[in-house]
C-alpha atoms as a PDB file:
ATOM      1  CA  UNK A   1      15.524  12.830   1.643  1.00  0.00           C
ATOM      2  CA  UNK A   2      12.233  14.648   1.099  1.00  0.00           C
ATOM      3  CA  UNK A   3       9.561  12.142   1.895  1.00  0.00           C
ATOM      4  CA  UNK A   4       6.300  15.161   2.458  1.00  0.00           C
ATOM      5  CA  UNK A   5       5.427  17.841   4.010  1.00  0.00           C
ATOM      6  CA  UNK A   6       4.308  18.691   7.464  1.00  0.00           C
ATOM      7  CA  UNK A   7       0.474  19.835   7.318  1.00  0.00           C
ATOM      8  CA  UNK A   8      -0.220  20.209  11.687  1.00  0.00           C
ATOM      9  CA  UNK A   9       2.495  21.062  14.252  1.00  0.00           C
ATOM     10  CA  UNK A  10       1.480  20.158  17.308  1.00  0.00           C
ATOM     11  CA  UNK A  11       3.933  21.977  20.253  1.00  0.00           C
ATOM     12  CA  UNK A  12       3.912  20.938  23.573  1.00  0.00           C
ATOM     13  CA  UNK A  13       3.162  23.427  26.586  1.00  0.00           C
ATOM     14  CA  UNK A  14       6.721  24.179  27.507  1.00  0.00           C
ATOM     15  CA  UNK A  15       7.605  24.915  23.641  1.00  0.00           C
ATOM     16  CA  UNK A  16      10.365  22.570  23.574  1.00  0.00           C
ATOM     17  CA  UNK A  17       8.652  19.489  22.021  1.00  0.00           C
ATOM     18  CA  UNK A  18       7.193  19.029  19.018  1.00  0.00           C
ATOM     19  CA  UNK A  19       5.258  16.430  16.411  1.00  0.00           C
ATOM     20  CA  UNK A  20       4.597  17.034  12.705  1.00  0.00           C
ATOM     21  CA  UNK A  21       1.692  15.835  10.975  1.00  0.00           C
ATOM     22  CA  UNK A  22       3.072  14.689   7.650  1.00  0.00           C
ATOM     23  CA  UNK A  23       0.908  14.296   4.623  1.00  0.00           C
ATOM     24  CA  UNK A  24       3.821  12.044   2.531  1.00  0.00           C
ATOM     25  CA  UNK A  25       4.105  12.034  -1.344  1.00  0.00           C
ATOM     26  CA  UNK A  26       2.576   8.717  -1.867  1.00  0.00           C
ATOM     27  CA  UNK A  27      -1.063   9.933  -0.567  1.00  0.00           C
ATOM     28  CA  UNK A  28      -0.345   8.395   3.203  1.00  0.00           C
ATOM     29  CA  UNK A  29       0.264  10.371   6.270  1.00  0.00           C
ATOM     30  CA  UNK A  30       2.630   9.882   9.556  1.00  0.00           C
ATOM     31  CA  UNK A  31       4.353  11.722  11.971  1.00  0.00           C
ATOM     32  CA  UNK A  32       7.763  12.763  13.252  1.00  0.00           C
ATOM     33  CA  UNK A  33       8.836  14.124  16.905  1.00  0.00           C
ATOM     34  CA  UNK A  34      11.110  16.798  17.434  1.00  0.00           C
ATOM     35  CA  UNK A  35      12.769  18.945  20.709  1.00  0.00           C
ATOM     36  CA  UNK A  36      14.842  21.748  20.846  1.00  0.00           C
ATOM     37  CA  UNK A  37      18.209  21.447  22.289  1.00  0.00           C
ATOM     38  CA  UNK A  38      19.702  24.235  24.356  1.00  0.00           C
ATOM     39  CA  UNK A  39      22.971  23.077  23.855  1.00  0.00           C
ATOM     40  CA  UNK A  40      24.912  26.496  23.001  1.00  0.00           C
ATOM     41  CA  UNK A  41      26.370  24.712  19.863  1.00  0.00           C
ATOM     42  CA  UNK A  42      23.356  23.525  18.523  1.00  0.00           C
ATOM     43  CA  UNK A  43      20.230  26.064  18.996  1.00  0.00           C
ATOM     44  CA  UNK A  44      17.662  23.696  17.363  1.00  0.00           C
ATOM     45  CA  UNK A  45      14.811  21.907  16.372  1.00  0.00           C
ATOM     46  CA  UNK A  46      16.114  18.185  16.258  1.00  0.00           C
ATOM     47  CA  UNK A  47      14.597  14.262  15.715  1.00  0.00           C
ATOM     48  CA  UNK A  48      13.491  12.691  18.785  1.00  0.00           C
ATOM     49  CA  UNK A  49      13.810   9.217  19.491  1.00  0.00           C
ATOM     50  CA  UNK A  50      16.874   8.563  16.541  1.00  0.00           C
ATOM     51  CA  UNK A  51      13.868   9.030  14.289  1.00  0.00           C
ATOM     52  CA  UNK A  52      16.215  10.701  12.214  1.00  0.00           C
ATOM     53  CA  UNK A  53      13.468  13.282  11.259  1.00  0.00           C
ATOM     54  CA  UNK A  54      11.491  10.619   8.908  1.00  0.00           C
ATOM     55  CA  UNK A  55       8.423   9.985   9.676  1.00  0.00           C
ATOM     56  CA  UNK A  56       7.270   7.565  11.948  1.00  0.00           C
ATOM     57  CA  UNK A  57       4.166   5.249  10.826  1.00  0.00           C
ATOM     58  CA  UNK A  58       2.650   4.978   7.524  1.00  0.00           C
ATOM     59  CA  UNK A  59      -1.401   5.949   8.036  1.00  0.00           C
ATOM     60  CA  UNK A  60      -4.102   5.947   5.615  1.00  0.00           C
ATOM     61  CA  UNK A  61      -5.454   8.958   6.887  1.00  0.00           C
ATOM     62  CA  UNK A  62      -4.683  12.805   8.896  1.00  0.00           C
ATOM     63  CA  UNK A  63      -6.804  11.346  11.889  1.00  0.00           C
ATOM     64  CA  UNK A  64      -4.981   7.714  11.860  1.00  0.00           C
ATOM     65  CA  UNK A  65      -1.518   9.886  12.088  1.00  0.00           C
ATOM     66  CA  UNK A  66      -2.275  11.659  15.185  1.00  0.00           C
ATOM     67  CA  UNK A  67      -4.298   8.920  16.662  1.00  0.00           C
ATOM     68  CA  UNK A  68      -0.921   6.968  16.106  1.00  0.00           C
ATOM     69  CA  UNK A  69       1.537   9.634  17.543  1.00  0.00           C
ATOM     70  CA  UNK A  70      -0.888  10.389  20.310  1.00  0.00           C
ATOM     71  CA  UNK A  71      -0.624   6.214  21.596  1.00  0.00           C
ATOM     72  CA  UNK A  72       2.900   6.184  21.286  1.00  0.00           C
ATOM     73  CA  UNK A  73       3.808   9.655  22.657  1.00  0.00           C
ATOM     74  CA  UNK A  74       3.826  10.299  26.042  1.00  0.00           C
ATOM     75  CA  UNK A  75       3.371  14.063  26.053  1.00  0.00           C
ATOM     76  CA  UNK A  76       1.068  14.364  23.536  1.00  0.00           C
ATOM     77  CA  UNK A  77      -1.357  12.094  24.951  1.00  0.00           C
ATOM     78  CA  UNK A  78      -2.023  14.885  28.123  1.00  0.00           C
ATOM     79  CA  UNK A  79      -2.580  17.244  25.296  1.00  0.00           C
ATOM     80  CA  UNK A  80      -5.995  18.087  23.875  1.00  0.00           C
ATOM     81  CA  UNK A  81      -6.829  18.102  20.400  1.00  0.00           C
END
């Protein structure tokens, strides 16, 4: 299921995390994590947290979306804007 499309990627230092910005269909915004697994079988970006790769939050703006993901994840929190 489609539910928008990612308009930021925000990657963490080591380039194995990851958060999309998500501007959804309905004119709201949110966010969904990502890492990428090393397993030899898999080679891949995939959801973080059994997100399930939907976004997380439902924000009325861009700014409220990251502000959101930036509370709630660790990582991105010791990242600059």
């Amino acid at each position: 299921m489609r539910t928008g499309v990612a308009v930021r990627t925000i990657v963490d230092p080591g380039g194995k995390r990851r958060v999309h910005l998500i501007a959804r269909h309905d004119g709201r915004f949110g966010y969904a994590e990502e890492f990428f697994s090393d397993d030899p079988e898999e080679q891949c970006w995939l959801p973080a947290s059994g997100s399930r790769g939907l976004p997380v939050a439902i924000c009325d703006s861009l700014e409220t979306a990251e502000r959101e993901a930036r509370a709630s994840i660790d990582w991105l929190r010791a990242i600059s804007n």
